[in-house]
PDB file of N, CA and C in Angstrom:
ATOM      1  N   UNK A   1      99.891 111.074  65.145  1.00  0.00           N
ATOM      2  CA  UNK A   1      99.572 112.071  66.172  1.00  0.00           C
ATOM      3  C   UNK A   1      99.771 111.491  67.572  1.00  0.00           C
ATOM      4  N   UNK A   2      99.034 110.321  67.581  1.00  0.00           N
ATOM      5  CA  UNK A   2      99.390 109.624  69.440  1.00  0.00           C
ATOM      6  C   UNK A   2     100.937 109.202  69.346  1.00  0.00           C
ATOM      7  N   UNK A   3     101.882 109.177  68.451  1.00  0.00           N
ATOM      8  CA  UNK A   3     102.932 109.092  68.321  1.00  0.00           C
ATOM      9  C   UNK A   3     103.797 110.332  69.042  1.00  0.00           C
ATOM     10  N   UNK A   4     103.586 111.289  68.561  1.00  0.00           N
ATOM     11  CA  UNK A   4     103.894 112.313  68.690  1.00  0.00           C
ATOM     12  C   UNK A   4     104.183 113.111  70.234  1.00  0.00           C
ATOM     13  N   UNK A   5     102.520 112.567  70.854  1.00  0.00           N
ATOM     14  CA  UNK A   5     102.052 112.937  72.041  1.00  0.00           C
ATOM     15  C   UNK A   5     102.655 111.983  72.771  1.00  0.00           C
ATOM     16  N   UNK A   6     103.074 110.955  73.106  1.00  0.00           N
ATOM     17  CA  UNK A   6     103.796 110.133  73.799  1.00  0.00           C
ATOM     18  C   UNK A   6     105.280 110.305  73.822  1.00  0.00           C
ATOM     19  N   UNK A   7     105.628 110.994  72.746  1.00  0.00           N
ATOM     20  CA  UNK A   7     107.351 111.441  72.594  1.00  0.00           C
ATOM     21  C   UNK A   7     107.125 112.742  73.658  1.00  0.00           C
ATOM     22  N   UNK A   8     105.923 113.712  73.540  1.00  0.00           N
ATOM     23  CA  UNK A   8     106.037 114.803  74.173  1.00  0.00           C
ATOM     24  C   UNK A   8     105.668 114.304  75.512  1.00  0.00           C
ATOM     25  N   UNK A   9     104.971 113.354  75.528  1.00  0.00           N
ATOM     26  CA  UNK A   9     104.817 113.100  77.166  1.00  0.00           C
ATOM     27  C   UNK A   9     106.130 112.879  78.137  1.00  0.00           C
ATOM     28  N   UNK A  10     106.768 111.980  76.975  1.00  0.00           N
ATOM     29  CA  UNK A  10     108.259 111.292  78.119  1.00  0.00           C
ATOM     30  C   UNK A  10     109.558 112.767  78.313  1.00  0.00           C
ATOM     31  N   UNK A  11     109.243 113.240  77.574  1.00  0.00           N
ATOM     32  CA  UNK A  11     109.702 114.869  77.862  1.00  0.00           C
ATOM     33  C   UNK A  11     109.370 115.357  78.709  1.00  0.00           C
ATOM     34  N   UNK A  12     108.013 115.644  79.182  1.00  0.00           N
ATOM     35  CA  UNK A  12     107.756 116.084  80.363  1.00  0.00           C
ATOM     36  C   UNK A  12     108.411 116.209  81.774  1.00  0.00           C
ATOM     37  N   UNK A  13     108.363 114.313  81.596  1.00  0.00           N
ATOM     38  CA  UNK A  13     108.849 113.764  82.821  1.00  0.00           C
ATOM     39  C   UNK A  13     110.493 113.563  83.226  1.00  0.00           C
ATOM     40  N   UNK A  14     111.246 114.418  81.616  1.00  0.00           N
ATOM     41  CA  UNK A  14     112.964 114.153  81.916  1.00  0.00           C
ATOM     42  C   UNK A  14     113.787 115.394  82.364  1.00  0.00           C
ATOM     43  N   UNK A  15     112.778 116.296  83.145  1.00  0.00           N
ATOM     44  CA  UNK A  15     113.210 117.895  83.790  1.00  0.00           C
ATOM     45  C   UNK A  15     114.365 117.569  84.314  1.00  0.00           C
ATOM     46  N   UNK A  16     115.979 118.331  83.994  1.00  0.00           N
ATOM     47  CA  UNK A  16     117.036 118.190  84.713  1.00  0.00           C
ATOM     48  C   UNK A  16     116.765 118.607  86.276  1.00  0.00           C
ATOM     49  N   UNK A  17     115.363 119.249  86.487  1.00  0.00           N
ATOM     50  CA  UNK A  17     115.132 119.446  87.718  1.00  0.00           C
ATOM     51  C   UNK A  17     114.789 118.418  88.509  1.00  0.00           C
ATOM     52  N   UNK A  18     113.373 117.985  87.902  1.00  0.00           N
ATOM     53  CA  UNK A  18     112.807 117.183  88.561  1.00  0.00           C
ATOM     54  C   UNK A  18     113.991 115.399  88.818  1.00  0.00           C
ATOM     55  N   UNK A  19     114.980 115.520  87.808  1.00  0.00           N
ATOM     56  CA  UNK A  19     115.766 114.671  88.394  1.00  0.00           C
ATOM     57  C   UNK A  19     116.842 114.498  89.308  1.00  0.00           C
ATOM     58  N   UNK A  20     117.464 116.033  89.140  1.00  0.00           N
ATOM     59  CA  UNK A  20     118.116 116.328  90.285  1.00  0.00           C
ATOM     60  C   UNK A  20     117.294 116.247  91.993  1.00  0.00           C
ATOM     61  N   UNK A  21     115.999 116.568  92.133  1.00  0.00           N
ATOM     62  CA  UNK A  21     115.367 116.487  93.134  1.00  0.00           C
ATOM     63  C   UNK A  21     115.187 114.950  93.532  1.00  0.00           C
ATOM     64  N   UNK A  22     114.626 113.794  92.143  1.00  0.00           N
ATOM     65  CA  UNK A  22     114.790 112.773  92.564  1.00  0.00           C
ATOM     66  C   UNK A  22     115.850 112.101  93.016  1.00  0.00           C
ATOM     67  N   UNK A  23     117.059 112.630  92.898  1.00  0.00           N
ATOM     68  CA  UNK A  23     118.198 112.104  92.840  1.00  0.00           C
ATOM     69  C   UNK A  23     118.432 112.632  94.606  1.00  0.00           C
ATOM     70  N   UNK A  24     118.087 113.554  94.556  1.00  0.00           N
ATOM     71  CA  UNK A  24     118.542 114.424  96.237  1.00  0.00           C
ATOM     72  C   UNK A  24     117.350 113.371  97.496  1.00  0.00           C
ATOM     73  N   UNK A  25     116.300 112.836  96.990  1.00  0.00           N
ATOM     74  CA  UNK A  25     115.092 112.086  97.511  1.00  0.00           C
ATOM     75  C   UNK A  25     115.572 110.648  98.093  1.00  0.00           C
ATOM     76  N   UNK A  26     116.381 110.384  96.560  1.00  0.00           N
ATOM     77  CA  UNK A  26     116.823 109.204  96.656  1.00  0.00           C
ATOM     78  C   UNK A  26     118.106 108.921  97.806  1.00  0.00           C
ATOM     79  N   UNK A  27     118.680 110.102  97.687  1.00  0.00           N
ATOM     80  CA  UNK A  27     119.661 110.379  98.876  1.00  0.00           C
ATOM     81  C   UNK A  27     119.617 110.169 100.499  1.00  0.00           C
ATOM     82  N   UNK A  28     118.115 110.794 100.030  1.00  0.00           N
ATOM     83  CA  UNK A  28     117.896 111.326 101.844  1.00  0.00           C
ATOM     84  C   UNK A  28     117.544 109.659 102.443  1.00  0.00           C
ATOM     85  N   UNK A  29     116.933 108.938 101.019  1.00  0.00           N
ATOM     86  CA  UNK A  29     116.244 107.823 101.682  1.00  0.00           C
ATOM     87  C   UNK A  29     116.859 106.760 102.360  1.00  0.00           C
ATOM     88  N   UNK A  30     118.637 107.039 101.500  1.00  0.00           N
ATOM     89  CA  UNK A  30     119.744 105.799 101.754  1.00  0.00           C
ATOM     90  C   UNK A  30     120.007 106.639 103.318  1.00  0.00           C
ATOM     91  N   UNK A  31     120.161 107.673 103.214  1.00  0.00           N
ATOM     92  CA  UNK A  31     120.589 108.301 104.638  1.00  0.00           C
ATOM     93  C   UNK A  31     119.551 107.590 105.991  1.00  0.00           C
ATOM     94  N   UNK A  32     118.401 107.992 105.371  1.00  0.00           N
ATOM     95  CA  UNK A  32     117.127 107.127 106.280  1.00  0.00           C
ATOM     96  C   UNK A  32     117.732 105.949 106.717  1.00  0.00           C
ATOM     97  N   UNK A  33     118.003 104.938 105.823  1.00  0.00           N
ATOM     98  CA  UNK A  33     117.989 103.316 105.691  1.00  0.00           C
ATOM     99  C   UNK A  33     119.130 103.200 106.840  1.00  0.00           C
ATOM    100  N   UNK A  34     120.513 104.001 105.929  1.00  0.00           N
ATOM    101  CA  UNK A  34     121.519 103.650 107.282  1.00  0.00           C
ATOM    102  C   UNK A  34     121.460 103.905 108.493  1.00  0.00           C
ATOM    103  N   UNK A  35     120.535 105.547 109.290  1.00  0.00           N
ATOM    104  CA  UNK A  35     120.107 105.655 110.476  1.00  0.00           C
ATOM    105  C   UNK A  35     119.207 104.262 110.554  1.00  0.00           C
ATOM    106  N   UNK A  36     118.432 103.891 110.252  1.00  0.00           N
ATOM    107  CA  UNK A  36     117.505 103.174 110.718  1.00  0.00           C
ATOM    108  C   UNK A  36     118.278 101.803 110.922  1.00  0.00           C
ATOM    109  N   UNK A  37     119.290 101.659 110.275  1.00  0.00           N
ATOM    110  CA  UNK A  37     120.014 100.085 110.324  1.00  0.00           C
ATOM    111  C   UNK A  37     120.757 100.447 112.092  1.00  0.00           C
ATOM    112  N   UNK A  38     121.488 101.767 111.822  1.00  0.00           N
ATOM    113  CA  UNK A  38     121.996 101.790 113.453  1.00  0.00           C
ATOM    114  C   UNK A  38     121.460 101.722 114.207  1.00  0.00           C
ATOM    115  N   UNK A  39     119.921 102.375 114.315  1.00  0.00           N
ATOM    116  CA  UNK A  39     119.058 102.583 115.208  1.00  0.00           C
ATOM    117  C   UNK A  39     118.749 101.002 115.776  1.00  0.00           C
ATOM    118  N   UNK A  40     118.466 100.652 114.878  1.00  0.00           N
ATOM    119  CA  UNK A  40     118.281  98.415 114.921  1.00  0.00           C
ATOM    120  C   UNK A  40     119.135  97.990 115.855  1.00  0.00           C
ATOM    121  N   UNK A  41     120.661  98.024 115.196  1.00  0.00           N
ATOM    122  CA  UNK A  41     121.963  98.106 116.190  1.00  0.00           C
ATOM    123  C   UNK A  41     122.131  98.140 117.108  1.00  0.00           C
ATOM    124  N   UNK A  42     121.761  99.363 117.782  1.00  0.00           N
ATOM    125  CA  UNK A  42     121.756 100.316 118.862  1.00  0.00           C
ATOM    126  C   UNK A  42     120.841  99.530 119.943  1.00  0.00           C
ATOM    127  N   UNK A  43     119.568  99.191 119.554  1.00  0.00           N
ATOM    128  CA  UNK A  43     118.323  98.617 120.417  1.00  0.00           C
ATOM    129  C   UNK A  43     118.824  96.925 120.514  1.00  0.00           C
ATOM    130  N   UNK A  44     119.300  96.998 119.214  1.00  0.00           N
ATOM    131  CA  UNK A  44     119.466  94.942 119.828  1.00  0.00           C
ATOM    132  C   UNK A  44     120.620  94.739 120.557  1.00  0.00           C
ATOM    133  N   UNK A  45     121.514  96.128 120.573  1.00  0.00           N
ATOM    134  CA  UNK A  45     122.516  96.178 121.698  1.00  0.00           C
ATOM    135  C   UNK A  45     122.302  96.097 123.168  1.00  0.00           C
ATOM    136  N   UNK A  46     120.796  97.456 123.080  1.00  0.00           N
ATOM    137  CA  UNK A  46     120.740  97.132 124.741  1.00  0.00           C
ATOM    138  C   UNK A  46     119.659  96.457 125.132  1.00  0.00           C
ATOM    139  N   UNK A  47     119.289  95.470 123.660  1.00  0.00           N
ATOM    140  CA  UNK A  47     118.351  94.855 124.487  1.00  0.00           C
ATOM    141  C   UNK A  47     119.046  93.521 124.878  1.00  0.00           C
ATOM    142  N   UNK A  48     120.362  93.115 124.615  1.00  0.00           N
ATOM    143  CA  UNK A  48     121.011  92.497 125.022  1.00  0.00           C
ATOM    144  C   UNK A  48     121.354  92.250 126.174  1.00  0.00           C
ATOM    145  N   UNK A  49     121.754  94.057 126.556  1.00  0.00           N
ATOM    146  CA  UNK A  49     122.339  94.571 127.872  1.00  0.00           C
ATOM    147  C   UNK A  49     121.303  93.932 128.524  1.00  0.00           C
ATOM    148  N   UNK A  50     120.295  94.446 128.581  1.00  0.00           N
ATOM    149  CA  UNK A  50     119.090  94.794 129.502  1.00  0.00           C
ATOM    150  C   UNK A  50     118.616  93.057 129.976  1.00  0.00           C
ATOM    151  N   UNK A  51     119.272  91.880 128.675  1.00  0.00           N
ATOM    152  CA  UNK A  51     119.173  90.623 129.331  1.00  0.00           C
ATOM    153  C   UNK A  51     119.666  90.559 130.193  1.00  0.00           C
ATOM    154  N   UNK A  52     121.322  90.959 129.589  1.00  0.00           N
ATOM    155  CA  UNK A  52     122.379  90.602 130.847  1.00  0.00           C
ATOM    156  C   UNK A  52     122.391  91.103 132.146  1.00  0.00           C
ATOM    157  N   UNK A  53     121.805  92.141 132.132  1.00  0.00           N
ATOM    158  CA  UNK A  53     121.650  92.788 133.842  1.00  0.00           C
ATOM    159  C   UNK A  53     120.678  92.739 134.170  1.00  0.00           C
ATOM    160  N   UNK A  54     119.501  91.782 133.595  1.00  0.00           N
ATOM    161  CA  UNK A  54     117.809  91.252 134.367  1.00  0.00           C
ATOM    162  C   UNK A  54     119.132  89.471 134.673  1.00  0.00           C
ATOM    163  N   UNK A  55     119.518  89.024 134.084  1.00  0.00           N
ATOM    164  CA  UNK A  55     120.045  87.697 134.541  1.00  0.00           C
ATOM    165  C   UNK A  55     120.393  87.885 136.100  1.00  0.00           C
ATOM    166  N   UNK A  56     121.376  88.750 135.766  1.00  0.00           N
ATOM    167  CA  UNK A  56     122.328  89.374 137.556  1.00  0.00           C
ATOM    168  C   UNK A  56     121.565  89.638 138.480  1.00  0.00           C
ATOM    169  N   UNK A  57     120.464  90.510 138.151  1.00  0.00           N
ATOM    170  CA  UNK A  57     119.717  90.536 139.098  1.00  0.00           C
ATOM    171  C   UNK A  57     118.501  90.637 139.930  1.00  0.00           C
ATOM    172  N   UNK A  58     117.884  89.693 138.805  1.00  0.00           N
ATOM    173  CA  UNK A  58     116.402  88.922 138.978  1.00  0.00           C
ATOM    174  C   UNK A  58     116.469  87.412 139.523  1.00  0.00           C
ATOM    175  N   UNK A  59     115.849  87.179 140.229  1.00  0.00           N
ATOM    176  CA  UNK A  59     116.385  85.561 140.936  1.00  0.00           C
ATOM    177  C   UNK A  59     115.793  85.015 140.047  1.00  0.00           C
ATOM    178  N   UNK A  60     116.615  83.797 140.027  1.00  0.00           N
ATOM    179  CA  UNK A  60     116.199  82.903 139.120  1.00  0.00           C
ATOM    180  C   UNK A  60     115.238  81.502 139.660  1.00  0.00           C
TER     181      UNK A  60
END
C-alpha cells in the first residue's frame, strides 16, 4: 500500500503543466542572470570612468 502511494505521489508532481511552467521559470531566471551580469558590466564600466575623470580633475 505505501508502495503504491509513493508511485501516486511522484505522479502528482510530473504535470506536463507544471513542467512546462518550470521550464518557462527556469527561463526567466537565465534571462535575470544575464541582465544582471550586464548590469555588473555596465557599473564597473563607469565606475571606472568615474575614476578616470575624479583623477583629471581632483588635485592630487
Amino acid at each position: 500500500m505505501k508502495r503504491f502511494f509513493s508511485k501516486q505521489k511522484k505522479q502528482e508532481f510530473s504535470f506536463p503543466a507544471e513542467n512546462s511552467e518550470v521550464q518557462g521559470l527556469r527561463r526567466q531566471v537565465e534571462e535575470l542572470n544575464v541582465f544582471c551580469r550586464q548590469l555588473q558590466n555596465e557599473n564597473d564600466r563607469l565606475k571606472r570612468l568615474l575614476s578616470s575623470i575624479q583623477e583629471l580633475v581632483l588635485p592630487k
